[in-house]
C-alpha atoms as a PDB file:
ATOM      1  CA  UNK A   1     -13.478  26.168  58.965  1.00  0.00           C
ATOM      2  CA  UNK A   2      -9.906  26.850  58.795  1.00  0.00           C
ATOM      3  CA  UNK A   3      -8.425  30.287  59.742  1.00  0.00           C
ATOM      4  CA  UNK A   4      -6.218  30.589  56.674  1.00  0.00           C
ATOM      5  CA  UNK A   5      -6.983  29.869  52.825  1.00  0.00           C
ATOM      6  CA  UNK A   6      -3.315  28.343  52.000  1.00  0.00           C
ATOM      7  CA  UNK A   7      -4.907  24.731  51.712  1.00  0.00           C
ATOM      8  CA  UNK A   8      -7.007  25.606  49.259  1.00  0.00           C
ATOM      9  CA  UNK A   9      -6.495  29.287  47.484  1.00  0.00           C
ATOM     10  CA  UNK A  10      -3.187  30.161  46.625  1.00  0.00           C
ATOM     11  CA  UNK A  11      -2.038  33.778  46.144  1.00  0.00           C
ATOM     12  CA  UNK A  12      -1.381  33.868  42.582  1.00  0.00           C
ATOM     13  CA  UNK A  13      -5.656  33.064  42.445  1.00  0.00           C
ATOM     14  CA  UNK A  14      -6.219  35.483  45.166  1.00  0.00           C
ATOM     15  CA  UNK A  15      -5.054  37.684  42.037  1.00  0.00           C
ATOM     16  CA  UNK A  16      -6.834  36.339  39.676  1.00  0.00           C
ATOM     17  CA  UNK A  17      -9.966  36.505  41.779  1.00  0.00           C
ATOM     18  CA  UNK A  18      -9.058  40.505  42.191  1.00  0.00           C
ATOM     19  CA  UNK A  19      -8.779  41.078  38.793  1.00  0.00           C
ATOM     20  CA  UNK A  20     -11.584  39.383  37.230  1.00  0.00           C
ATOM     21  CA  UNK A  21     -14.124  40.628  39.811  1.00  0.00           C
ATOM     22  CA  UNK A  22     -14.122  43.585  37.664  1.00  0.00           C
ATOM     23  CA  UNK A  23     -14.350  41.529  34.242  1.00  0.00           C
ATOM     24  CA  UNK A  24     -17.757  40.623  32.718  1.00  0.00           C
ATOM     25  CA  UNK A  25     -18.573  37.455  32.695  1.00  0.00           C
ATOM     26  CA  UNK A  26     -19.726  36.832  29.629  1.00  0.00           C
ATOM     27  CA  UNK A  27     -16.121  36.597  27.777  1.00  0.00           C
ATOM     28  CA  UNK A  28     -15.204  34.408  30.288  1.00  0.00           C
ATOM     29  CA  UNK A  29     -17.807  31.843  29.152  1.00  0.00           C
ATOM     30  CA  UNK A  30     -15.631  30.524  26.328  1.00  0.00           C
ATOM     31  CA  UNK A  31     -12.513  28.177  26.744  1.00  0.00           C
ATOM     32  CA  UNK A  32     -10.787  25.344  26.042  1.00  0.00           C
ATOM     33  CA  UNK A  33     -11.881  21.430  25.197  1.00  0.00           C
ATOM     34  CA  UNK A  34     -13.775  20.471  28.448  1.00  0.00           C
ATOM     35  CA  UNK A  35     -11.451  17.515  30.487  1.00  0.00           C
ATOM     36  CA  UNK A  36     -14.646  15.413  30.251  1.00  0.00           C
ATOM     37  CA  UNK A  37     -16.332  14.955  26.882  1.00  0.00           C
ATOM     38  CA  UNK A  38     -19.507  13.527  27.123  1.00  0.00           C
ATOM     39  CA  UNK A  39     -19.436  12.981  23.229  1.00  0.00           C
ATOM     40  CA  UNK A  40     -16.545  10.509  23.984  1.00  0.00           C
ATOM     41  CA  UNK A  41     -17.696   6.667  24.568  1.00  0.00           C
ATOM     42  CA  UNK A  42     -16.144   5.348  28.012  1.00  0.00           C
ATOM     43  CA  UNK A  43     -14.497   1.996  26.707  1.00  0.00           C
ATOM     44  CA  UNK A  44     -15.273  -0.724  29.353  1.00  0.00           C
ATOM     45  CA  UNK A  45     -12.034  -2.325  30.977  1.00  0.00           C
ATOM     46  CA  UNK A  46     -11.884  -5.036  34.003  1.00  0.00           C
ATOM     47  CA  UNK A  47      -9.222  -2.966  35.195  1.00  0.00           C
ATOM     48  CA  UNK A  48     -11.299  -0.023  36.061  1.00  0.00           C
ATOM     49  CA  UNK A  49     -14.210  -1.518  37.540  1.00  0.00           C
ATOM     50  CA  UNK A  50     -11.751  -3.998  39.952  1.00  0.00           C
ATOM     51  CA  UNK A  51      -9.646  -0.205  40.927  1.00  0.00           C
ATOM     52  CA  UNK A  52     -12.798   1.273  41.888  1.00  0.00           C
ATOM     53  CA  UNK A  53     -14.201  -1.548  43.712  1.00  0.00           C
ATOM     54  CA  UNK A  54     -10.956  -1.743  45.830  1.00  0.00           C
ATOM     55  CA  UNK A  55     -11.444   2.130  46.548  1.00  0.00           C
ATOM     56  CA  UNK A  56     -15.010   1.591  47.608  1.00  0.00           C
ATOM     57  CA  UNK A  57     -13.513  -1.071  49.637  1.00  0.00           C
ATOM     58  CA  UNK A  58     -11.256   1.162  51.244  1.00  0.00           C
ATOM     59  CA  UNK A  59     -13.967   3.399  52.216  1.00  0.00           C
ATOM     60  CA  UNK A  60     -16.000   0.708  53.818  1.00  0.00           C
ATOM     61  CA  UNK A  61     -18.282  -0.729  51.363  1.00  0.00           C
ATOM     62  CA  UNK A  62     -19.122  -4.091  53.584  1.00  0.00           C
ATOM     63  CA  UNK A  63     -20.063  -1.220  56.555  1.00  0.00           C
ATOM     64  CA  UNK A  64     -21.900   1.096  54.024  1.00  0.00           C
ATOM     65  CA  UNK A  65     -24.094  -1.819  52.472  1.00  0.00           C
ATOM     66  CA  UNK A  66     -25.453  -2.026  56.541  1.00  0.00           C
ATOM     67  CA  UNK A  67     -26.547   1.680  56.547  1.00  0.00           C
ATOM     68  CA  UNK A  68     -30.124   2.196  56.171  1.00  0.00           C
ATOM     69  CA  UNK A  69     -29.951   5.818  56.442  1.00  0.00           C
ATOM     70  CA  UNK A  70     -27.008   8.592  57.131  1.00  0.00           C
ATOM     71  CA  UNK A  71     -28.112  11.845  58.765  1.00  0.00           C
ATOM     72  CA  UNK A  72     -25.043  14.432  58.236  1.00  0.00           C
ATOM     73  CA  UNK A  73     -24.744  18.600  59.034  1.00  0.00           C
ATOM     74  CA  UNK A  74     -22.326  20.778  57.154  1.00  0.00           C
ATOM     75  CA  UNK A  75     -21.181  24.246  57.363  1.00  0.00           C
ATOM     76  CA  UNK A  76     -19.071  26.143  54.772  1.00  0.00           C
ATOM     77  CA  UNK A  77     -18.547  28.982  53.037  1.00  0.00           C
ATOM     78  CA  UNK A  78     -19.478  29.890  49.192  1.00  0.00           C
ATOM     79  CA  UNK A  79     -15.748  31.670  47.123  1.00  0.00           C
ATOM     80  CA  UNK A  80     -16.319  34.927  45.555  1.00  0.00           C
ATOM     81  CA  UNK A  81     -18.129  35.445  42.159  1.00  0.00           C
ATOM     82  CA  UNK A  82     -19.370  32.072  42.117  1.00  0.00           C
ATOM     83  CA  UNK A  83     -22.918  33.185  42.877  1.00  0.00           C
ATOM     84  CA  UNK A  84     -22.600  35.280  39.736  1.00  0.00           C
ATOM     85  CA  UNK A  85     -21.875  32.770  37.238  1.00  0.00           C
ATOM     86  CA  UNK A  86     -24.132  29.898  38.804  1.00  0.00           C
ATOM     87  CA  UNK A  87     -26.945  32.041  40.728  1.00  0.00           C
ATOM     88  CA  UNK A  88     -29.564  29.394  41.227  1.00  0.00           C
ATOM     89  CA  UNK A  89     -27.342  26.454  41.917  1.00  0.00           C
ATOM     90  CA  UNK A  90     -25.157  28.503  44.816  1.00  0.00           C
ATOM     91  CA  UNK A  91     -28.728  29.763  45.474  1.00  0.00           C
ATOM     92  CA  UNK A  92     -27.025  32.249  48.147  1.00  0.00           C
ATOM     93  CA  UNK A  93     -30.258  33.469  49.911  1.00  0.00           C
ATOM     94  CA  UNK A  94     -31.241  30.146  51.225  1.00  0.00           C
ATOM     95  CA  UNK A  95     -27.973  27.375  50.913  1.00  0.00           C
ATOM     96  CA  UNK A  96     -26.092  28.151  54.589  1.00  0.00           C
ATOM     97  CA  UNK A  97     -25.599  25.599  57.062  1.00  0.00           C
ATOM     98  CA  UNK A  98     -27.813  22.410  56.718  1.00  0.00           C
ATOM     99  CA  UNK A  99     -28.858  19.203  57.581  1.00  0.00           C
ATOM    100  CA  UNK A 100     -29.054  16.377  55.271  1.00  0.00           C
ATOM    101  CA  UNK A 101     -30.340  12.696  55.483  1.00  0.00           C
ATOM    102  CA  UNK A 102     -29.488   9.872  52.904  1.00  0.00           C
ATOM    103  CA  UNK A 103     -31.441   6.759  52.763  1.00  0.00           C
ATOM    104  CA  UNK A 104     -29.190   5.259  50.074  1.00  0.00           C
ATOM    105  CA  UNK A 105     -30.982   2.283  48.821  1.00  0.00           C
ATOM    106  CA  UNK A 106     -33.767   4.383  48.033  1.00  0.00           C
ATOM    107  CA  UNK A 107     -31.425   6.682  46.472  1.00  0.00           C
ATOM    108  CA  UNK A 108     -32.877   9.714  48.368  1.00  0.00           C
ATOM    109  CA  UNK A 109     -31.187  13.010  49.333  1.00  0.00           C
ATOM    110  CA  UNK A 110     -33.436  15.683  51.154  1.00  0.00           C
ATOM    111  CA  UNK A 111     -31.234  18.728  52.785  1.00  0.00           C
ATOM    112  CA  UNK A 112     -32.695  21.488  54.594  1.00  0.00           C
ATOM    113  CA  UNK A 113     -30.598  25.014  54.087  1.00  0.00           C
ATOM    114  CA  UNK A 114     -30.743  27.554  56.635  1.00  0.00           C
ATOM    115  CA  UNK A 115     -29.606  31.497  54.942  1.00  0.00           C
ATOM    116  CA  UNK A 116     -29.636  34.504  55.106  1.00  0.00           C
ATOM    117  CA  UNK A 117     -32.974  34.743  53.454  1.00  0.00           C
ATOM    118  CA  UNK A 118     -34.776  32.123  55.400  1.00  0.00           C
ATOM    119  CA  UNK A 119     -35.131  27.926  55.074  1.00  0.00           C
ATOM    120  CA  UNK A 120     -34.784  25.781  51.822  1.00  0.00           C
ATOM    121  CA  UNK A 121     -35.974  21.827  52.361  1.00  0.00           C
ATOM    122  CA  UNK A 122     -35.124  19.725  48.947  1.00  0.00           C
ATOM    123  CA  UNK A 123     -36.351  16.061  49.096  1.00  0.00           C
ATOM    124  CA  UNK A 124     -34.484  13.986  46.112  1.00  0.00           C
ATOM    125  CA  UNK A 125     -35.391  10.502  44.640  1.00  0.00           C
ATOM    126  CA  UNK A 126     -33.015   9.314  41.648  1.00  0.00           C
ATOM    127  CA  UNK A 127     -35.237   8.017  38.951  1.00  0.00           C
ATOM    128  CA  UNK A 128     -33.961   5.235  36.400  1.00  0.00           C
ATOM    129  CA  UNK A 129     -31.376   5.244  33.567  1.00  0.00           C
ATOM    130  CA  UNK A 130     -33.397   7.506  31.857  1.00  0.00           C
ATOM    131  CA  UNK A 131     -32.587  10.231  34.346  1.00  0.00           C
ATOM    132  CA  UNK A 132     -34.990  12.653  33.648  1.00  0.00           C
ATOM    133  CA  UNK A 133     -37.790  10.398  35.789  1.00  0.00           C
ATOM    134  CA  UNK A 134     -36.147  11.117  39.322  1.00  0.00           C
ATOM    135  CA  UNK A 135     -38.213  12.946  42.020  1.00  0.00           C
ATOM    136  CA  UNK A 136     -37.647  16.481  43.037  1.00  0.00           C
ATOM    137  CA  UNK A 137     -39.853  19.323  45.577  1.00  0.00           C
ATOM    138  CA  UNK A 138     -38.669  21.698  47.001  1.00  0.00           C
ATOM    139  CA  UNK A 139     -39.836  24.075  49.584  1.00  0.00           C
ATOM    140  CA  UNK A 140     -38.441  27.500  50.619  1.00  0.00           C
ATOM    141  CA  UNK A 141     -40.105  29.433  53.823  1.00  0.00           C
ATOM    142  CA  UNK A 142     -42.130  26.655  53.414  1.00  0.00           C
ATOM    143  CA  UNK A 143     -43.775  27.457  50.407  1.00  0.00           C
ATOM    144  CA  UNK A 144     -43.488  25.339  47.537  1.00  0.00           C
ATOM    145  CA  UNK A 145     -41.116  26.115  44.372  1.00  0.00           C
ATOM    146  CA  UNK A 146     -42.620  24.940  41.139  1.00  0.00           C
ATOM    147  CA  UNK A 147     -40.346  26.449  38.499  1.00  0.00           C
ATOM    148  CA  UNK A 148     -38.391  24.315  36.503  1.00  0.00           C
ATOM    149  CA  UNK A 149     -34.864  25.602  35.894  1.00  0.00           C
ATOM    150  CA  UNK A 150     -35.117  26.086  40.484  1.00  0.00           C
ATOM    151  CA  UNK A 151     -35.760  22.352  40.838  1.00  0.00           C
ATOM    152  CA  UNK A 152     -33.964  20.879  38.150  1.00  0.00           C
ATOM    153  CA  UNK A 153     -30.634  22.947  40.022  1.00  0.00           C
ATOM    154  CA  UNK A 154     -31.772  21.809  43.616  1.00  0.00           C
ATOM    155  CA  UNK A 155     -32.050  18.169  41.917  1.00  0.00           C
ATOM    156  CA  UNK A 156     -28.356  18.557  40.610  1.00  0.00           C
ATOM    157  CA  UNK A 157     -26.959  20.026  43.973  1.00  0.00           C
ATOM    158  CA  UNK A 158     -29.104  17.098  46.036  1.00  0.00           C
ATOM    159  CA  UNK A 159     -27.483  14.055  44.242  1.00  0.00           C
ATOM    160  CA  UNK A 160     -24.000  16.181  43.602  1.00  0.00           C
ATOM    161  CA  UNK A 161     -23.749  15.877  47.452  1.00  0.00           C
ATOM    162  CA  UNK A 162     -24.355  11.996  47.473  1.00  0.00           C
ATOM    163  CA  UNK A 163     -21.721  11.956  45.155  1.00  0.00           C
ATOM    164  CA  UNK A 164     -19.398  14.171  47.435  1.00  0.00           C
ATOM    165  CA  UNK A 165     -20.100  12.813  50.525  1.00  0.00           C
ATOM    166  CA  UNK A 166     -19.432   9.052  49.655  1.00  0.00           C
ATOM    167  CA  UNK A 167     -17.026   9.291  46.288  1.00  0.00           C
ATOM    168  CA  UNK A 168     -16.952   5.620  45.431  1.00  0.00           C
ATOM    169  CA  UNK A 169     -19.616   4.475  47.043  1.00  0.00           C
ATOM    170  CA  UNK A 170     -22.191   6.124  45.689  1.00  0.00           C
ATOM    171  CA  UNK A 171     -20.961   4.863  42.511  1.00  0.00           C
ATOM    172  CA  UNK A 172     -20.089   1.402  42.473  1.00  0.00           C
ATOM    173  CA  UNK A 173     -23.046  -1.646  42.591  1.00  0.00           C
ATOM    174  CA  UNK A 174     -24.721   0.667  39.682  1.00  0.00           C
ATOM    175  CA  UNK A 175     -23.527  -1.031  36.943  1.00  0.00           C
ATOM    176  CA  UNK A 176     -21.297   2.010  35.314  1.00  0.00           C
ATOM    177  CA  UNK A 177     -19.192   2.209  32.636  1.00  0.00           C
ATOM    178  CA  UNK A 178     -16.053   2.658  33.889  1.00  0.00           C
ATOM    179  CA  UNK A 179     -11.901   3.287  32.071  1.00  0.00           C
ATOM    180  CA  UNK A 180      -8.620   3.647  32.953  1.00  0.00           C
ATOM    181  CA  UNK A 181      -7.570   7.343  32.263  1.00  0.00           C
ATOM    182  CA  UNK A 182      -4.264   8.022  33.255  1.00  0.00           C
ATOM    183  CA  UNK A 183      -2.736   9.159  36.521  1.00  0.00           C
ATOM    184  CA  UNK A 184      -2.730  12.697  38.233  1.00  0.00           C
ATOM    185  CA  UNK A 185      -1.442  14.334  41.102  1.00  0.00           C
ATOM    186  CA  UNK A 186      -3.722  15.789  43.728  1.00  0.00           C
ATOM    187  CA  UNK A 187      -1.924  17.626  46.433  1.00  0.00           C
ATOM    188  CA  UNK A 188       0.925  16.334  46.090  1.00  0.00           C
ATOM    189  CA  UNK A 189      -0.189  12.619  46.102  1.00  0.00           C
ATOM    190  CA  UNK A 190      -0.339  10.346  42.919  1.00  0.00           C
ATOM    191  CA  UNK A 191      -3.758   9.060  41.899  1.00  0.00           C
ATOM    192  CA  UNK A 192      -5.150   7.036  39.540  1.00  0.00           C
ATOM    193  CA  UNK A 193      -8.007   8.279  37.302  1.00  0.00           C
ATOM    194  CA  UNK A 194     -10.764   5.843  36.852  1.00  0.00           C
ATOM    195  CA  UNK A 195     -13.433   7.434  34.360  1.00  0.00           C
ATOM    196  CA  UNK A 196     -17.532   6.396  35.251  1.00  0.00           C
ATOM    197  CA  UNK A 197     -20.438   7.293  32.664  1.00  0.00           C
ATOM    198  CA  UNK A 198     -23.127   8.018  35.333  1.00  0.00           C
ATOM    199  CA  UNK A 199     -26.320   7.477  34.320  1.00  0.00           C
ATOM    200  CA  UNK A 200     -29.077   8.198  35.432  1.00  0.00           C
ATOM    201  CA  UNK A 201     -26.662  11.888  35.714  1.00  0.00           C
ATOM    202  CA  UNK A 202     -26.548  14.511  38.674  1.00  0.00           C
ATOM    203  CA  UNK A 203     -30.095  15.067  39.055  1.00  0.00           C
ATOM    204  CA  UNK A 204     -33.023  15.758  35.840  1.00  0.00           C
ATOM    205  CA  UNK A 205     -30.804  14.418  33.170  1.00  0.00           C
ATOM    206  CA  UNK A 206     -29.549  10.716  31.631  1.00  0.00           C
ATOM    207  CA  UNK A 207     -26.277  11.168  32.121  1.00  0.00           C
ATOM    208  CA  UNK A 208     -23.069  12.578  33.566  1.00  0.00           C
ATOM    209  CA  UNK A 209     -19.092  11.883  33.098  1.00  0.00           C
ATOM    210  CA  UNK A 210     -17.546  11.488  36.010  1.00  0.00           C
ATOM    211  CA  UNK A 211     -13.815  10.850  37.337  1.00  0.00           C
ATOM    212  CA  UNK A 212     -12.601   9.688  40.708  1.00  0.00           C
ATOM    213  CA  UNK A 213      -8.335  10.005  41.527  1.00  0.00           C
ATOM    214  CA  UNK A 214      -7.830   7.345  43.746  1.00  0.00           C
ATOM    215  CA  UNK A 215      -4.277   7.567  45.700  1.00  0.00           C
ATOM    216  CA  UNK A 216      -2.333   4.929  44.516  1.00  0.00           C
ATOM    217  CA  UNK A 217      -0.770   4.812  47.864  1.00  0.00           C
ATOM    218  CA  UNK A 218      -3.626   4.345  49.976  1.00  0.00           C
ATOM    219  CA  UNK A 219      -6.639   3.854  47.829  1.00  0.00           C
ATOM    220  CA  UNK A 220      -8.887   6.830  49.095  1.00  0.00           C
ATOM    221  CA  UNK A 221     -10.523   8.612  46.860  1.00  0.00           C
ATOM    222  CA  UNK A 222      -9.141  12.046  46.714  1.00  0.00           C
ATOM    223  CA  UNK A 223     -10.643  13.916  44.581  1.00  0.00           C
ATOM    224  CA  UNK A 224     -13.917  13.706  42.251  1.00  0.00           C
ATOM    225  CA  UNK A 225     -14.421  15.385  38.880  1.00  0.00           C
ATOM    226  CA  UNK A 226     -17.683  15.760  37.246  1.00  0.00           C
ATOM    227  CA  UNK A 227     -19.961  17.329  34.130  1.00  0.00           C
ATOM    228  CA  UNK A 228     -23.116  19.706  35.065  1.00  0.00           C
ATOM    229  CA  UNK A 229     -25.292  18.529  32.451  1.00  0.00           C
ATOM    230  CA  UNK A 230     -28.467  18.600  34.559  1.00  0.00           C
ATOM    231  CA  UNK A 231     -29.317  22.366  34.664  1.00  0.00           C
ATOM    232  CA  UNK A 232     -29.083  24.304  31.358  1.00  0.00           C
ATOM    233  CA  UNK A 233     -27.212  27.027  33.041  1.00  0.00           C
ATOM    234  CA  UNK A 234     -24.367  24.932  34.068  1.00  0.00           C
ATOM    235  CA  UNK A 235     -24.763  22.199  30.918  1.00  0.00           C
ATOM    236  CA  UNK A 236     -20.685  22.323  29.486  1.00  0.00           C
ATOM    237  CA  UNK A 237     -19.302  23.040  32.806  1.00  0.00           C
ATOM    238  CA  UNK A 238     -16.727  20.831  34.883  1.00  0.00           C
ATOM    239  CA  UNK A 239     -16.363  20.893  38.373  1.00  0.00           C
ATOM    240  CA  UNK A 240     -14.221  18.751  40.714  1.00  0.00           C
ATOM    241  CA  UNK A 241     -14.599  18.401  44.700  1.00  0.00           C
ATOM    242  CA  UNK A 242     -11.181  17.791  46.786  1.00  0.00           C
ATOM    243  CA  UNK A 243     -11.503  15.741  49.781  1.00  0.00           C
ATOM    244  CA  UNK A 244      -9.365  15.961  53.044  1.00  0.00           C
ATOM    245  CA  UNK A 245      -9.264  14.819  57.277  1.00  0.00           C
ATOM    246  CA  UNK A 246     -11.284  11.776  56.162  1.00  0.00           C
ATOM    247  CA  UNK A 247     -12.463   9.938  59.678  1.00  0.00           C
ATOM    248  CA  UNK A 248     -13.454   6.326  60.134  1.00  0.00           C
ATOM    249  CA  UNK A 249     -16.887   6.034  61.849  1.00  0.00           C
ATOM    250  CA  UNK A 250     -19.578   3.262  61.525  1.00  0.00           C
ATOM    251  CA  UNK A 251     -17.165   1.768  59.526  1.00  0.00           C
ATOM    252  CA  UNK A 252     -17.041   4.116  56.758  1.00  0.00           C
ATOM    253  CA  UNK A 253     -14.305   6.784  55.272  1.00  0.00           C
ATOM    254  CA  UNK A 254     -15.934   9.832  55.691  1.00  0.00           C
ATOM    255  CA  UNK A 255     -14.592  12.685  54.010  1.00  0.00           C
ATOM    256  CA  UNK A 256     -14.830  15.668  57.098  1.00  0.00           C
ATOM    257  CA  UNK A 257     -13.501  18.468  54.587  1.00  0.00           C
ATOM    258  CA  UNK A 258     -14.322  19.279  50.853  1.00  0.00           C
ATOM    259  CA  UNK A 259     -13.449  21.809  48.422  1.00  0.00           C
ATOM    260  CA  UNK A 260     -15.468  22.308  44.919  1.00  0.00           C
ATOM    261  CA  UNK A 261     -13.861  24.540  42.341  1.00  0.00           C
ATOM    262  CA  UNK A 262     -14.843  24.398  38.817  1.00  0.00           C
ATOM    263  CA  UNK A 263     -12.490  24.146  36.373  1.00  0.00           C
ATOM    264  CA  UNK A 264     -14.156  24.112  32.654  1.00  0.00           C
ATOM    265  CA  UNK A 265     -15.017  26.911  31.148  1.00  0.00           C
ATOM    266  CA  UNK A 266     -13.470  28.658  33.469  1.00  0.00           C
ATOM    267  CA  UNK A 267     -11.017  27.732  36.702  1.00  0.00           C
ATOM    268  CA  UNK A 268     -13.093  29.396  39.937  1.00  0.00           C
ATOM    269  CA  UNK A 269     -12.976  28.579  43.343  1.00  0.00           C
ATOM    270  CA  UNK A 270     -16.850  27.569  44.209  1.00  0.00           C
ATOM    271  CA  UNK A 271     -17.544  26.587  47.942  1.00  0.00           C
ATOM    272  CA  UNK A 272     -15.588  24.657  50.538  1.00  0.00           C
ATOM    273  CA  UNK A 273     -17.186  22.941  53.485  1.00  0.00           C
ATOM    274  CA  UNK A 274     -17.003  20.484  56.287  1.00  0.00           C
ATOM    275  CA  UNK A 275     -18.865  18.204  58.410  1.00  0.00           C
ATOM    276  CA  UNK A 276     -20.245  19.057  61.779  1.00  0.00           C
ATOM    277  CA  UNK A 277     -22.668  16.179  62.385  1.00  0.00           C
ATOM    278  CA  UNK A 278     -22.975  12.630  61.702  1.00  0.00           C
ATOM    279  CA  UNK A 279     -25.027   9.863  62.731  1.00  0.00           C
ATOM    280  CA  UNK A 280     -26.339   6.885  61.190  1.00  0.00           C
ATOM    281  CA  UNK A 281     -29.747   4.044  60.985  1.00  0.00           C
ATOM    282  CA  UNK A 282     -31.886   6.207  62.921  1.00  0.00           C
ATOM    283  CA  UNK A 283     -34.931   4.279  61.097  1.00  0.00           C
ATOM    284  CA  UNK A 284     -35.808   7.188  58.781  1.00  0.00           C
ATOM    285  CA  UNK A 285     -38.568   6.708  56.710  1.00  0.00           C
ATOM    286  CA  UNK A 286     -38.835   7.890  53.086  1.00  0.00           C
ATOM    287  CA  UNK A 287     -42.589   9.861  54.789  1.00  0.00           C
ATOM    288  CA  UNK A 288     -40.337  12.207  57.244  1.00  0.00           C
ATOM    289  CA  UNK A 289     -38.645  13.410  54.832  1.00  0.00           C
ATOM    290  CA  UNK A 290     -41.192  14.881  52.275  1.00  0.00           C
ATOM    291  CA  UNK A 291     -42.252  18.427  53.128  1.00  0.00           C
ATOM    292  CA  UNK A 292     -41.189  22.009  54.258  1.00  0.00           C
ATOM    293  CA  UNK A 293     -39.371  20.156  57.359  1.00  0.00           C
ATOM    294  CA  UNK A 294     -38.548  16.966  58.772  1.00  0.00           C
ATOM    295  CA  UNK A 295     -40.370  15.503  60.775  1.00  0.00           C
ATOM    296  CA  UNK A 296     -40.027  11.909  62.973  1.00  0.00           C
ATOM    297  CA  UNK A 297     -36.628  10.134  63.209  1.00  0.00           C
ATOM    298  CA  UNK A 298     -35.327  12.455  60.378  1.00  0.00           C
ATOM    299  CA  UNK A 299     -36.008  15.566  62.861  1.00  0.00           C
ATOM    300  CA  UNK A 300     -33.257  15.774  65.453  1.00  0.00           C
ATOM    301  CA  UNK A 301     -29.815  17.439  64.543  1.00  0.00           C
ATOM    302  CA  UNK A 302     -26.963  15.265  63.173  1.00  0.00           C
ATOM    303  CA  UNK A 303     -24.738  14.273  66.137  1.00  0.00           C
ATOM    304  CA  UNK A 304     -22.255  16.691  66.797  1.00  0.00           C
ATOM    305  CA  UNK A 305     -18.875  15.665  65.753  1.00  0.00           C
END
């Protein structure tokens, strides 16, 4: 992690963040028109679809479309009050350091949290366009969760983190509705917006809206913005994840450092992470990942990076 918070926090939020520790939350719950209205249709253009090919392109789609399965580590830290106003998705006790393996053609996510209150092991299957079909257990101290709001929030956070980890990738092939919708800066850099309906959504639900800023420079994907419809505490809420140091291995962009802050209702610095293992085709099986652990190929640590 870095020493200093410049990059991401700057002071005049450090003072927000001071004053509105002492606020209730519940006035801060209204707001303005959300950036990403799910009520609005996303008009089709070629133009769209051919700028977010190219990005996916950039981030190594031919190399991606080779990788059977992506074992990955992370450590981060969670920003103050965010635990307050999303409790079960930050899901503090349990969602430290982790290990996570992707077998993307299955469209599988399983992670396994290490906290202060013990282990958390989420195994993730994304169902159909209908969305609400996907696949979700969890397991925590290796007992099994069954209530609904807990694994419809572990299903959003599972396939949030496909979504953050390969930006483009994880998007195009899928057939998405995608627009042209204007051009903003992120850190300094000019971007593109291209606008994707996501459906099936981020976990238990049909659908999400979802916007990637390409740099028009470049063509990496810099930052990803995204709807919450798929728990009912966070349904209305926007969130967007920066991404930064991205590294080249196995032939794909990989994006070593992320920042999520949402920014609809409210603006609030959420979580920022980064990458501390990485390894790929292993020959995990779907099996080895199901459970309160994994077990087989899918068992052995990420490789250090």
């Amino acid at each position: 992690m870095p020493a200093t918070e410049p990059d991401f926090i700057d002071t005049n939020r450090r003072r927000w963040l001071l004053g509105a520790a002492a606020l209730p939350l519940a006035p801060l719950l209204g707001g303005c028109a959300t950036p990403l209205p799910l009520n609005r249709p996303v008009r089709e253009d070629a133009e769209a679809a051919r700028r977010l090919l190219a990005c996916a392109q950039v981030h190594g789609l031919d190399a991606y479309r080779n990788l059977r399965d992506i074992s990955v580590a992370y450590d981060g830290q969670w920003r103050p009050l965010i635990d307050r106003v999303q409790p079960e998705v930050v899901d503090k006790g349990f969602r430290g350091p982790s290990e996570e393996r992707l077998l993307p053609a299955q469209g599988v996510v399983a992670q396994a949290y290490t906290g202060p209150a013990g282990q958390k092991q989420v195994w993730w299957q994304r169902g159909s366009r209908a969305g609400t079909d996907g696949r979700v257990e969890v397991w925590t101290n290796g007992q099994r969760r069954t209530e609904a709001g807990y694994l419809a929030a572990s299903a959003l956070v599972a396939e949030a983190y496909g979504l953050f980890l390969l930006g483009p990738l994880w998007l195009v092939g899928r057939s998405l509705p995608a627009a042209m919708a204007g051009t903003e800066r992120v850190h300094g850099r000019l971007c593109d917006v291209v606008e994707v309906e996501m459906s099936p959504g981020l976990g238990l639900v049909s659908r999400d809206r979802v916007a990637v800023c390409i740099d028009r420079d470049d063509g990496i994907c810099r930052r990803v913005r995204f709807t919450l419809e798929g728990y009912p505490g966070t349904r209305g809420a926007v969130a967007e994840t920066d991404t930064f140091e991205h590294q080249r291995r196995f032939g794909v962009l990989w994006p070593m450092r992320s920042y999520e802050e949402v920014v609809h209702p409210i603006r609030l610095p959420a979580h920022d992470w980064h990458i501390t293992g990485l390894d790929v085709n292993r020959g995990i099986t779907p099996e080895s990942l199901q459970g309160p652990r994994f077990t087989g190929a899918a068992a052995a640590p990420a490789a250090r990076v």
